[in-house]
PDB file of N, CA and C in Angstrom:
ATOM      1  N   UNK A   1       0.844  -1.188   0.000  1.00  0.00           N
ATOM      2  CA  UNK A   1       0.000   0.000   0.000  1.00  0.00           C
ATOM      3  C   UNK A   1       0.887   1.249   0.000  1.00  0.00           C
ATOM      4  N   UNK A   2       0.503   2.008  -0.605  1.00  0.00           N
ATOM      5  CA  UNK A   2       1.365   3.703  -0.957  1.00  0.00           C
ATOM      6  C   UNK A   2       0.752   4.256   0.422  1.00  0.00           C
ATOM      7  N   UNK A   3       1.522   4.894   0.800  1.00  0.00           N
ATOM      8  CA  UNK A   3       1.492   5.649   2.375  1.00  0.00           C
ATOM      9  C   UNK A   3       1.431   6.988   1.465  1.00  0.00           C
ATOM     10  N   UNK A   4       0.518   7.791   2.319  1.00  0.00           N
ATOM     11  CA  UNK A   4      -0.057   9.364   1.524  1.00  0.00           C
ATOM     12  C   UNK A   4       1.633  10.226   1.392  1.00  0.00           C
ATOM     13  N   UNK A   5       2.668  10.034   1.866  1.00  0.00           N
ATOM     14  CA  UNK A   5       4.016  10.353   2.163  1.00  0.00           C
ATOM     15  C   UNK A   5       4.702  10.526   0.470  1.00  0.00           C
ATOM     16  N   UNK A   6       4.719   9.187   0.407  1.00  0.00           N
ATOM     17  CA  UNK A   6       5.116   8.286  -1.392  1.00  0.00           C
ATOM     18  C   UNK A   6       4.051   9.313  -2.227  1.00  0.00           C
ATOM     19  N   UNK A   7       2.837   9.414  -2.214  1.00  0.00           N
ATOM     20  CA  UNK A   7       2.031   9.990  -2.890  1.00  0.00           C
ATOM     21  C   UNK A   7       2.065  11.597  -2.555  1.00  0.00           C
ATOM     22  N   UNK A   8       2.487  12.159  -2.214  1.00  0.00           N
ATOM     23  CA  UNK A   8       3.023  13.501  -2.211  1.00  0.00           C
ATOM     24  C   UNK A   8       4.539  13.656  -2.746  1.00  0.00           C
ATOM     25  N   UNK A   9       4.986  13.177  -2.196  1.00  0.00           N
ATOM     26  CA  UNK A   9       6.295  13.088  -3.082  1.00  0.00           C
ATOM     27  C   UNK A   9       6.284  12.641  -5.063  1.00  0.00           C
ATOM     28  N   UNK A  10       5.440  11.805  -5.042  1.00  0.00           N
ATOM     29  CA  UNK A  10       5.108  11.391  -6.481  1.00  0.00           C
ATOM     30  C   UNK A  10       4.267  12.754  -7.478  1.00  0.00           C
ATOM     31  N   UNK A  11       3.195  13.371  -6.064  1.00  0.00           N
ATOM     32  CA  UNK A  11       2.931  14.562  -6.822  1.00  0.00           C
ATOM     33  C   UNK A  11       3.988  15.444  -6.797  1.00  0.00           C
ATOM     34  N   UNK A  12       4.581  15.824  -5.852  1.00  0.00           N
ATOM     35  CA  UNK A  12       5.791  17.019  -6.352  1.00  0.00           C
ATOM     36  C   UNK A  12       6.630  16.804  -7.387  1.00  0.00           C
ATOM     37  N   UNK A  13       7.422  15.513  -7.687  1.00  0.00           N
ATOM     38  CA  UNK A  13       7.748  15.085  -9.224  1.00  0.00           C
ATOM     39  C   UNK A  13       6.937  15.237 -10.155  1.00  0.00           C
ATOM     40  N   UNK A  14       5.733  15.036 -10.295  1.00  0.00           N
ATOM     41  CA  UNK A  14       5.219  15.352 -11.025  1.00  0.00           C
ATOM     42  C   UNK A  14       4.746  16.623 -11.541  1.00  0.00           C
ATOM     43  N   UNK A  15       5.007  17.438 -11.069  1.00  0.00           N
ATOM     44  CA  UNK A  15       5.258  19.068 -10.915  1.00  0.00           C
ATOM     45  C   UNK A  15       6.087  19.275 -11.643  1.00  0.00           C
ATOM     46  N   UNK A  16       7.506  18.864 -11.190  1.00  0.00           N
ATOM     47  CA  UNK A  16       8.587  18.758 -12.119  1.00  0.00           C
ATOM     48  C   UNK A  16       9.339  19.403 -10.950  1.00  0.00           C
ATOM     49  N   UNK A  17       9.501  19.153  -9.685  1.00  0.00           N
ATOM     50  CA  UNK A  17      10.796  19.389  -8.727  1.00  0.00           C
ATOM     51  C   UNK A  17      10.861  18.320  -8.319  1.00  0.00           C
ATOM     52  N   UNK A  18      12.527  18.618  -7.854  1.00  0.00           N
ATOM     53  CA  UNK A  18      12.968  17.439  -7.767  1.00  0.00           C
ATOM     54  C   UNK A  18      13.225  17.019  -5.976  1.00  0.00           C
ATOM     55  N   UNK A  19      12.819  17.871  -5.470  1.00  0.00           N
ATOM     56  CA  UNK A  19      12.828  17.480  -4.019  1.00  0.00           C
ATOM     57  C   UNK A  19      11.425  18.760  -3.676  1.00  0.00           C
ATOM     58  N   UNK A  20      11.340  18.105  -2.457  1.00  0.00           N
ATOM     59  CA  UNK A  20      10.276  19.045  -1.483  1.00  0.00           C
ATOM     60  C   UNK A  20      10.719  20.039  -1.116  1.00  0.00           C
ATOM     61  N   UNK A  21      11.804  20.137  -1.066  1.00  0.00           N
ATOM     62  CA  UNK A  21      12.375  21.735  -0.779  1.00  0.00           C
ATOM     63  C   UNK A  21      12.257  22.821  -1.492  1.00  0.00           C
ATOM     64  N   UNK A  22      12.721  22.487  -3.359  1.00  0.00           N
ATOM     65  CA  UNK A  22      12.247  22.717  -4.264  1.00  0.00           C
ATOM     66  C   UNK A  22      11.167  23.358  -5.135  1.00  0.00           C
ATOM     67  N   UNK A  23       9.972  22.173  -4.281  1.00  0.00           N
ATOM     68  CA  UNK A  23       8.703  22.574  -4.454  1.00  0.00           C
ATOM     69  C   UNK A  23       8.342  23.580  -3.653  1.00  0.00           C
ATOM     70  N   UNK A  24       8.403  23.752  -2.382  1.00  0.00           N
ATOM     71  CA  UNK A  24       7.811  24.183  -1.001  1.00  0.00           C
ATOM     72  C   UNK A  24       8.475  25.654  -1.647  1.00  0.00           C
ATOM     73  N   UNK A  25       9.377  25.735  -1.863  1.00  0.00           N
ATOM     74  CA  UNK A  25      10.429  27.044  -2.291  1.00  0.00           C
ATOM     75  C   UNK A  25       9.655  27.961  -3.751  1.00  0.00           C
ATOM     76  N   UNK A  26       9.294  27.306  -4.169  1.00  0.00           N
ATOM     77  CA  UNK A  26       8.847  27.892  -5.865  1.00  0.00           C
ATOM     78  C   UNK A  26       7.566  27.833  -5.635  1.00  0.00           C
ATOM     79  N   UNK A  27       6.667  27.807  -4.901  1.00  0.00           N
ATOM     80  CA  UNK A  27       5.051  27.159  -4.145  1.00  0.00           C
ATOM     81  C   UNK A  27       4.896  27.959  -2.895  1.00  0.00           C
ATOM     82  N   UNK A  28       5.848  28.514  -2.371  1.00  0.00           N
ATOM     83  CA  UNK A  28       5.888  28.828  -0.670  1.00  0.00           C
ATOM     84  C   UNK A  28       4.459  29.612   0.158  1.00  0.00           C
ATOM     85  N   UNK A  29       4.133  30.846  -1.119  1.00  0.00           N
ATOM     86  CA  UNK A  29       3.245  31.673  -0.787  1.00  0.00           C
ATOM     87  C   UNK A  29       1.714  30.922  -1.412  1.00  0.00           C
ATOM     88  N   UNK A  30       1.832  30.134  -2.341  1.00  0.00           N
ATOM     89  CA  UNK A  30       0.743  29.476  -2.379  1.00  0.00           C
ATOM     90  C   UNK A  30      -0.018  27.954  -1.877  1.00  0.00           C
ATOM     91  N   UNK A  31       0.965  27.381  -0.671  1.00  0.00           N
ATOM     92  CA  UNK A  31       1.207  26.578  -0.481  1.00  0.00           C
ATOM     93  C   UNK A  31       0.480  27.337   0.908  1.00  0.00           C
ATOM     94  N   UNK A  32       1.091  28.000   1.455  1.00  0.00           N
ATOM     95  CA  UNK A  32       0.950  28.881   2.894  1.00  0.00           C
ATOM     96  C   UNK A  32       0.989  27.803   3.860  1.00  0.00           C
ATOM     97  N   UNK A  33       2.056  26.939   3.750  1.00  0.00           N
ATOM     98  CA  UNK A  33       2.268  26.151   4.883  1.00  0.00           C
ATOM     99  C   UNK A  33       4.105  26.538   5.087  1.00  0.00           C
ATOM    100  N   UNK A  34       4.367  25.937   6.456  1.00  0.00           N
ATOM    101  CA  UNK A  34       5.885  26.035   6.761  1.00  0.00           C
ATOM    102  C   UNK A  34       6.352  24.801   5.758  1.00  0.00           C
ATOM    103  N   UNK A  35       8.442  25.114   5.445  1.00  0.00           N
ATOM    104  CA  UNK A  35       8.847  24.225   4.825  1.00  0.00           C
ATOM    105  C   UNK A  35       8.643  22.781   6.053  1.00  0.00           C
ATOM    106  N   UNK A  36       8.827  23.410   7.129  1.00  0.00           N
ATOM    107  CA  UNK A  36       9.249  21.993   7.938  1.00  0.00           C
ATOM    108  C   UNK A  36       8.118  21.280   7.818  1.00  0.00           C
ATOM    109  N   UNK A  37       6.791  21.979   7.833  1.00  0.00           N
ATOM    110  CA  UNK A  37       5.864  21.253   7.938  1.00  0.00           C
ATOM    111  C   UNK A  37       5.656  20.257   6.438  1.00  0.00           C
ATOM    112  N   UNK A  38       6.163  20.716   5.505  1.00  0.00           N
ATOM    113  CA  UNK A  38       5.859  20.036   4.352  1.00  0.00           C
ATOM    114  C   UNK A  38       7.041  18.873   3.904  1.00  0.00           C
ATOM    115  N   UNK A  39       8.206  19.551   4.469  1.00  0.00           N
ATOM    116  CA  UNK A  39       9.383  18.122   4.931  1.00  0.00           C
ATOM    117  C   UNK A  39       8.795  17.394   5.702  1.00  0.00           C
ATOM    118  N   UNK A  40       8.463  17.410   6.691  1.00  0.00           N
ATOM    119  CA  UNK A  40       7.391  16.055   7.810  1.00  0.00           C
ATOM    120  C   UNK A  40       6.720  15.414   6.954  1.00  0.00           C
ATOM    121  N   UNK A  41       6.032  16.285   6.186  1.00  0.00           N
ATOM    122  CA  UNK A  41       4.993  15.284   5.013  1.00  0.00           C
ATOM    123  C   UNK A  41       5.324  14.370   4.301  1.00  0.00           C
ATOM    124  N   UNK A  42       6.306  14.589   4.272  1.00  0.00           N
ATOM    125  CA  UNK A  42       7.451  13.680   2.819  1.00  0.00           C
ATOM    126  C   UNK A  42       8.211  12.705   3.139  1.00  0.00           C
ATOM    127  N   UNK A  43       8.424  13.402   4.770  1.00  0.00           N
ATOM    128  CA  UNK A  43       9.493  11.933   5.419  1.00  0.00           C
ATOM    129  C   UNK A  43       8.324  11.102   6.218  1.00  0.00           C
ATOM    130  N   UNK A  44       7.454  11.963   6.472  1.00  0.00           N
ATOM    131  CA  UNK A  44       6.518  10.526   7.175  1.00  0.00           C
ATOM    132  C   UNK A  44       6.489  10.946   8.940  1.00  0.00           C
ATOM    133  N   UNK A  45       7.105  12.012   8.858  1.00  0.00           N
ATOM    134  CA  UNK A  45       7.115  11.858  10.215  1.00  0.00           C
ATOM    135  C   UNK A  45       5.595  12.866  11.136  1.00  0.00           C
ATOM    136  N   UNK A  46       5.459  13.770  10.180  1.00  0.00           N
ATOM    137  CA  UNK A  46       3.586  14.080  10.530  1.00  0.00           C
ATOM    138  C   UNK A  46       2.949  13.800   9.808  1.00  0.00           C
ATOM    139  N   UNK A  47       1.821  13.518   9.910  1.00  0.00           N
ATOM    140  CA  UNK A  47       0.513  12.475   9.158  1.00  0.00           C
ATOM    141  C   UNK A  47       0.437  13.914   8.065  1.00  0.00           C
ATOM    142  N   UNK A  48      -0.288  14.143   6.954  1.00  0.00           N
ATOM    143  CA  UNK A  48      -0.617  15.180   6.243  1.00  0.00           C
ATOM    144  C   UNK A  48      -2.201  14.956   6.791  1.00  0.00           C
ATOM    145  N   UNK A  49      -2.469  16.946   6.815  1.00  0.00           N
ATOM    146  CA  UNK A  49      -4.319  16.695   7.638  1.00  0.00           C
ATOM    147  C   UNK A  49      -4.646  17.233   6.246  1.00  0.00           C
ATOM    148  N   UNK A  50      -6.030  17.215   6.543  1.00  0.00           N
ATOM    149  CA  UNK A  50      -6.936  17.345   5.715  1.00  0.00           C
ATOM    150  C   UNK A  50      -6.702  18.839   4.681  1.00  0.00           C
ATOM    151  N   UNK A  51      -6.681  19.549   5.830  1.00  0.00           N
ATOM    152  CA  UNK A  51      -6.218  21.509   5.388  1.00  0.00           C
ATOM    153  C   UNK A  51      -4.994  21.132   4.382  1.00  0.00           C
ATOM    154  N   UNK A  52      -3.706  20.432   5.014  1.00  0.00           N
ATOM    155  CA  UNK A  52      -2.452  20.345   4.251  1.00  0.00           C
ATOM    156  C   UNK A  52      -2.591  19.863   2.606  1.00  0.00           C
ATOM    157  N   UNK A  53      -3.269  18.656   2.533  1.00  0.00           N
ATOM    158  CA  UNK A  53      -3.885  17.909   1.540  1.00  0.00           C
ATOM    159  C   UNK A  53      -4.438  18.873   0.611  1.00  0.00           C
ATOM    160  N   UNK A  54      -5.383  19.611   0.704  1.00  0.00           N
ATOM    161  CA  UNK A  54      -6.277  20.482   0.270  1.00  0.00           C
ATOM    162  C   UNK A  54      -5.367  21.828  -0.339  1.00  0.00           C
ATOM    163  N   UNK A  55      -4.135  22.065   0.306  1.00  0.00           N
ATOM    164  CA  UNK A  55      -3.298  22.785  -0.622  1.00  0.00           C
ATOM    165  C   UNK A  55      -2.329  22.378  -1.126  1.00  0.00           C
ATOM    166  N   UNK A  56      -1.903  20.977  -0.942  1.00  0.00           N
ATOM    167  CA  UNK A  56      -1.117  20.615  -2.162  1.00  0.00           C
ATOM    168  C   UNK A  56      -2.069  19.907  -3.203  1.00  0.00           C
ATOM    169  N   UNK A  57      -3.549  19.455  -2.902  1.00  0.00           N
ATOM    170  CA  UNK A  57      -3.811  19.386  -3.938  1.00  0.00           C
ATOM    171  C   UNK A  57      -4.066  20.705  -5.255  1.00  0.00           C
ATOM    172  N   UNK A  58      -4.153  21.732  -4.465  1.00  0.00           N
ATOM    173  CA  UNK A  58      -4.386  22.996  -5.180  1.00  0.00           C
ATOM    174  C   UNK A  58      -3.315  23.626  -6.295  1.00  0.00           C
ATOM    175  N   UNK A  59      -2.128  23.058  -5.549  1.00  0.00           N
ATOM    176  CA  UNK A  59      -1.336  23.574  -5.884  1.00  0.00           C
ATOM    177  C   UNK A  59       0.147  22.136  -6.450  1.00  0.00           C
ATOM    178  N   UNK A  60      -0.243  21.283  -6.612  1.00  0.00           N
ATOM    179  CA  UNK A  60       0.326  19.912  -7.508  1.00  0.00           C
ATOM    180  C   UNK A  60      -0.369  19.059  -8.008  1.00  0.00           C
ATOM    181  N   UNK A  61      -1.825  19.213  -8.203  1.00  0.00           N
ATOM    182  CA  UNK A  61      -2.801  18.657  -8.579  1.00  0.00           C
ATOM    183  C   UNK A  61      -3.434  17.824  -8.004  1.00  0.00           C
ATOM    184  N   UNK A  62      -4.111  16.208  -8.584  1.00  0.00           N
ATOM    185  CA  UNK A  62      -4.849  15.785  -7.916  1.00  0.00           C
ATOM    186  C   UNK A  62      -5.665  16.345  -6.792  1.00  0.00           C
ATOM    187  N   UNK A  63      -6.488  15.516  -5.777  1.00  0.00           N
ATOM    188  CA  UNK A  63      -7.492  15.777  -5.236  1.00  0.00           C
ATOM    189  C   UNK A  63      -7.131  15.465  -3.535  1.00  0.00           C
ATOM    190  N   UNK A  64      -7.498  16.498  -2.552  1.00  0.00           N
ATOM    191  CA  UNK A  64      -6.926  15.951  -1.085  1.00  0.00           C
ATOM    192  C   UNK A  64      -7.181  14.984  -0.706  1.00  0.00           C
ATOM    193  N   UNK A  65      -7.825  14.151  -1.211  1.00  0.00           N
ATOM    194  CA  UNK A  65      -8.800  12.509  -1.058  1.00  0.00           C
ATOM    195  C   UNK A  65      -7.512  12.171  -1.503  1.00  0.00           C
ATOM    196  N   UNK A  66      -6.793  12.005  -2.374  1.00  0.00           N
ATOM    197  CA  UNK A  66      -5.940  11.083  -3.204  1.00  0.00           C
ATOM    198  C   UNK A  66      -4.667  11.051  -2.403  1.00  0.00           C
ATOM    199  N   UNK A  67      -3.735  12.673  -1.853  1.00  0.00           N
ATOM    200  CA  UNK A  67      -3.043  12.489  -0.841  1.00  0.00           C
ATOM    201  C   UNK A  67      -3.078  11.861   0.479  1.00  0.00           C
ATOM    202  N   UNK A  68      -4.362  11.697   0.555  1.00  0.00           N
ATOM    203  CA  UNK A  68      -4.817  11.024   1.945  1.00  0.00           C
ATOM    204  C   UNK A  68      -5.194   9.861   1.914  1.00  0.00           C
ATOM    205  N   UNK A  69      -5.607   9.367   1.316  1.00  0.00           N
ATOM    206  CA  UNK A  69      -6.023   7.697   1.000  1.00  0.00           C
ATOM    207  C   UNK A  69      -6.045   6.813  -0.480  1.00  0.00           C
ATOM    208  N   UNK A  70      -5.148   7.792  -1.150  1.00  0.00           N
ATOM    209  CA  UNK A  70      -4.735   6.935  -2.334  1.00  0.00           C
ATOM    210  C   UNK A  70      -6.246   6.853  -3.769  1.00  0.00           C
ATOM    211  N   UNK A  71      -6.192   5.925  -4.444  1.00  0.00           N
ATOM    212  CA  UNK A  71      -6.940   5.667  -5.659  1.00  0.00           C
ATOM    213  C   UNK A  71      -8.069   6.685  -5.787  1.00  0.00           C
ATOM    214  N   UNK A  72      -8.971   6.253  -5.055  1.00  0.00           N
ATOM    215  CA  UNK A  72      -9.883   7.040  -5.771  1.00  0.00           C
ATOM    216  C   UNK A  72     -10.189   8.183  -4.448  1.00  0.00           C
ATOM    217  N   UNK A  73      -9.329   8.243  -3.991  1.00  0.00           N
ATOM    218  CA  UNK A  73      -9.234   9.568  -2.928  1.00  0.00           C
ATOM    219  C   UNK A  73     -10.752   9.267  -1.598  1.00  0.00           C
ATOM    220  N   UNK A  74     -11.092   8.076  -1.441  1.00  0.00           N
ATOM    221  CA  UNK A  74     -11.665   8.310   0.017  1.00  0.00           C
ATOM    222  C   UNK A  74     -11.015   6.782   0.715  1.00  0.00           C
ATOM    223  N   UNK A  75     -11.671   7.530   2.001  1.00  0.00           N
ATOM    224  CA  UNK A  75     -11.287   6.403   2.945  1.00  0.00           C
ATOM    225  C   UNK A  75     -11.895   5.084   2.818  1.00  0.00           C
ATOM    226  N   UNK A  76     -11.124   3.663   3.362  1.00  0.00           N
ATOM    227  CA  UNK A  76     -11.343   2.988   3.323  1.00  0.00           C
ATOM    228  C   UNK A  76     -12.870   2.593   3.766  1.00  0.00           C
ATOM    229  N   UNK A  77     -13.862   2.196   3.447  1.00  0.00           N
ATOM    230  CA  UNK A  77     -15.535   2.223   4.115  1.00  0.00           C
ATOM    231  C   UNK A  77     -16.204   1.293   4.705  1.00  0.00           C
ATOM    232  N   UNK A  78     -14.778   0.410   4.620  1.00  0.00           N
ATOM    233  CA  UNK A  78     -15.434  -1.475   5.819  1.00  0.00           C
ATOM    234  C   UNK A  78     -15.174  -0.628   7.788  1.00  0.00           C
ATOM    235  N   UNK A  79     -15.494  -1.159   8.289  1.00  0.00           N
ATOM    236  CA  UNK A  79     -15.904  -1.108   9.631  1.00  0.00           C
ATOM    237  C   UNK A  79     -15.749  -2.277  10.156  1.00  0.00           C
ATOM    238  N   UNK A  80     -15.360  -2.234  11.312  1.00  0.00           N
ATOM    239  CA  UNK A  80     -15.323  -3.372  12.355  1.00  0.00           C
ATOM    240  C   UNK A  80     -15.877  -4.575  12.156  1.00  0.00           C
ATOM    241  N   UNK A  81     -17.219  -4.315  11.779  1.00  0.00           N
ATOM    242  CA  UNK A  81     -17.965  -5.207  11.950  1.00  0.00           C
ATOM    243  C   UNK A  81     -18.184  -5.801  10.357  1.00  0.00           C
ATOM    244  N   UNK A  82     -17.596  -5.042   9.398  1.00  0.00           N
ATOM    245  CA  UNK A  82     -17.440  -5.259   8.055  1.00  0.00           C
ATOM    246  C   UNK A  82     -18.660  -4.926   7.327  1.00  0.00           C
ATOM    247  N   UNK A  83     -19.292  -3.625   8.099  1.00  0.00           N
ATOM    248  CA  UNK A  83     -20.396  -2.798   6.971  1.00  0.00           C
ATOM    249  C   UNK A  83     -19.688  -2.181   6.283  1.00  0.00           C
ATOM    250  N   UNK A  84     -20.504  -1.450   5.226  1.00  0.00           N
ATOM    251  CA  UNK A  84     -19.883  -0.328   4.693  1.00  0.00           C
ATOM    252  C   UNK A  84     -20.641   1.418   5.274  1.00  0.00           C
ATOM    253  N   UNK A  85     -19.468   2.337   5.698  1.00  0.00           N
ATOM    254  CA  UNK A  85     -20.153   3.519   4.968  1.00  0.00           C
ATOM    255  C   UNK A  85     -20.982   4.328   4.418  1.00  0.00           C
ATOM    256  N   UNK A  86     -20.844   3.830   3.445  1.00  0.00           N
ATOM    257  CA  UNK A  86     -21.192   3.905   1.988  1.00  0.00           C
ATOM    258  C   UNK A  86     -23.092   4.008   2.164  1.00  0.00           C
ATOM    259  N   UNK A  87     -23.278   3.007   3.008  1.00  0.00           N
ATOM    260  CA  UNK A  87     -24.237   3.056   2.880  1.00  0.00           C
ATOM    261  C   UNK A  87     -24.980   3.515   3.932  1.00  0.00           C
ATOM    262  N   UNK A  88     -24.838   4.372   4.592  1.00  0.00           N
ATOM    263  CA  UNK A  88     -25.279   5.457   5.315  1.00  0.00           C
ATOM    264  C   UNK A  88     -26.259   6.520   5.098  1.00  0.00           C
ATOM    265  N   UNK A  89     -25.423   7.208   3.761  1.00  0.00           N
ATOM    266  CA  UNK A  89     -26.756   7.911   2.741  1.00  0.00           C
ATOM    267  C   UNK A  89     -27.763   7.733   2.601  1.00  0.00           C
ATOM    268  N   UNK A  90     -27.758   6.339   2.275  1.00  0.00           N
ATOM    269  CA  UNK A  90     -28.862   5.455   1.878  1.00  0.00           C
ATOM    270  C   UNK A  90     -30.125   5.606   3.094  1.00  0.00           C
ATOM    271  N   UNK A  91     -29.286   5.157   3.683  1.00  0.00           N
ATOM    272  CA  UNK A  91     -30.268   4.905   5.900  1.00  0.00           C
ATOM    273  C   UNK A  91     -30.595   6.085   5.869  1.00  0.00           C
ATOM    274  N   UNK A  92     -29.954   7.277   5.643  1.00  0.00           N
ATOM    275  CA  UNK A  92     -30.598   8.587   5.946  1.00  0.00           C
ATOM    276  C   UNK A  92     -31.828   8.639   5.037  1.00  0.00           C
ATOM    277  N   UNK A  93     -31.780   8.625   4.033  1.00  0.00           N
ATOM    278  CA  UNK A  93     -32.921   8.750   3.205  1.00  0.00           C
ATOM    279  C   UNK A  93     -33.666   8.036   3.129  1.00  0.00           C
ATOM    280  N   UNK A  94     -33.783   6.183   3.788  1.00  0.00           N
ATOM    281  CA  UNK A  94     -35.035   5.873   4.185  1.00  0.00           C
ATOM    282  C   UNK A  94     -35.522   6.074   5.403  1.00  0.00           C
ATOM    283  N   UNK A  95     -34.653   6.406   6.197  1.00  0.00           N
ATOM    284  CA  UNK A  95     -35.120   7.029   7.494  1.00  0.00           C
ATOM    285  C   UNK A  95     -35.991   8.330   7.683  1.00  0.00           C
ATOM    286  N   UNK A  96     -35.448   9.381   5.935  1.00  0.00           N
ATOM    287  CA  UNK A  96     -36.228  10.668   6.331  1.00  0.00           C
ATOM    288  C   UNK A  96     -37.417  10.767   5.485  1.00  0.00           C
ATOM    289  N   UNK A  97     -37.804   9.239   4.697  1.00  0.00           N
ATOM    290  CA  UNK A  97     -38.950   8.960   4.143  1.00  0.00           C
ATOM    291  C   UNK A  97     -39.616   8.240   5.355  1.00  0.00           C
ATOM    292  N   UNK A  98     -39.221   7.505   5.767  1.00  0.00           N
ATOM    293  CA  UNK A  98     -40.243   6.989   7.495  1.00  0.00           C
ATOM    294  C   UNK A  98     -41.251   8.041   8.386  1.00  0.00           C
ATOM    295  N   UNK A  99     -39.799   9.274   8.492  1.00  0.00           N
ATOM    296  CA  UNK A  99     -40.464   9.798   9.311  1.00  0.00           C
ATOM    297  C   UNK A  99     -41.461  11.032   8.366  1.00  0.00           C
ATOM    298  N   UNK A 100     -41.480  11.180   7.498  1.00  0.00           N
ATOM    299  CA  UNK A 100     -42.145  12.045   6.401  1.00  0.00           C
ATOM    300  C   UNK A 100     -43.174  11.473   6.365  1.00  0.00           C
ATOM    301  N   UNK A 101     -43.585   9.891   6.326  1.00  0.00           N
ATOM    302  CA  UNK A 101     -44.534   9.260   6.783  1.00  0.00           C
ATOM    303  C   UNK A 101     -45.432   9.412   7.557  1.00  0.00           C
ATOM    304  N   UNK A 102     -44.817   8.989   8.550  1.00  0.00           N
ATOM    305  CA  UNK A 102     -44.923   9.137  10.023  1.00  0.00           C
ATOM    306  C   UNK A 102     -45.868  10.647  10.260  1.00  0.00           C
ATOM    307  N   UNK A 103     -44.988  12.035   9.749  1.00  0.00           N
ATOM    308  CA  UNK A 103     -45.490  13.193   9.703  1.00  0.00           C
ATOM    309  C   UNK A 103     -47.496  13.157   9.140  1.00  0.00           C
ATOM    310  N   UNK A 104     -47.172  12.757   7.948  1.00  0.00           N
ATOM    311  CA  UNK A 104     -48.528  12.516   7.023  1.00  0.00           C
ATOM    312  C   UNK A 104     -49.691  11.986   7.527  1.00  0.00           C
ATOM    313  N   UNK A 105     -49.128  11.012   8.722  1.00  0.00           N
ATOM    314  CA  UNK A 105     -50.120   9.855   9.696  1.00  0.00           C
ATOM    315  C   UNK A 105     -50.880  10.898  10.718  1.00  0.00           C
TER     316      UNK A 105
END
């Protein structure tokens, strides 16, 4: 599995610099993060958050989903118990047809 680390680094090459320093340097004011903070990103040693994600995707492309959890940029959606997610939406919207029901009664 690509750690979001590898995948920031893969986007800054793909930019066309050749290190994070590089990037962070030619990017600095549109990036509006510290270099150290964006060296941590690269070596692995702070997680990248959501905010961070969201401006390197702005600014090296892809999507902050993709720095953060790879392929198709969301989180993994099994659970403990091996539901999904996913299908949550779903529960909301027969839940807010129940009670719309319910209302009508």
């Amino acid at each position: 599995m690509i750690e979001p680390k590898h995948r920031l680094i893969q986007a800054i090459r793909e930019a066309g610099y050749e290190t994070p320093t590089d990037a962070w340097r030619a990017n600095r004011h549109k990036l509006d993060i510290s270099q150290d903070l964006m060296i941590s990103n690269t070596n692995g040693n702070r997680d990248i958050s959501r905010k961070a994600a969201e401006k390197y995707a702005r600014v090296f492309g892809h999507t902050a989903g993709w720095y953060l959890y790879g392929d198709n940029g969301k989180a993994n959606a099994a659970t403990d118990d091996g539901a999904s997610k996913a299908a949550a939406p779903d529960m909301v919207s027969q839940l807010a047809e129940v009670f719309a029901d319910l209302v009508k009664a």
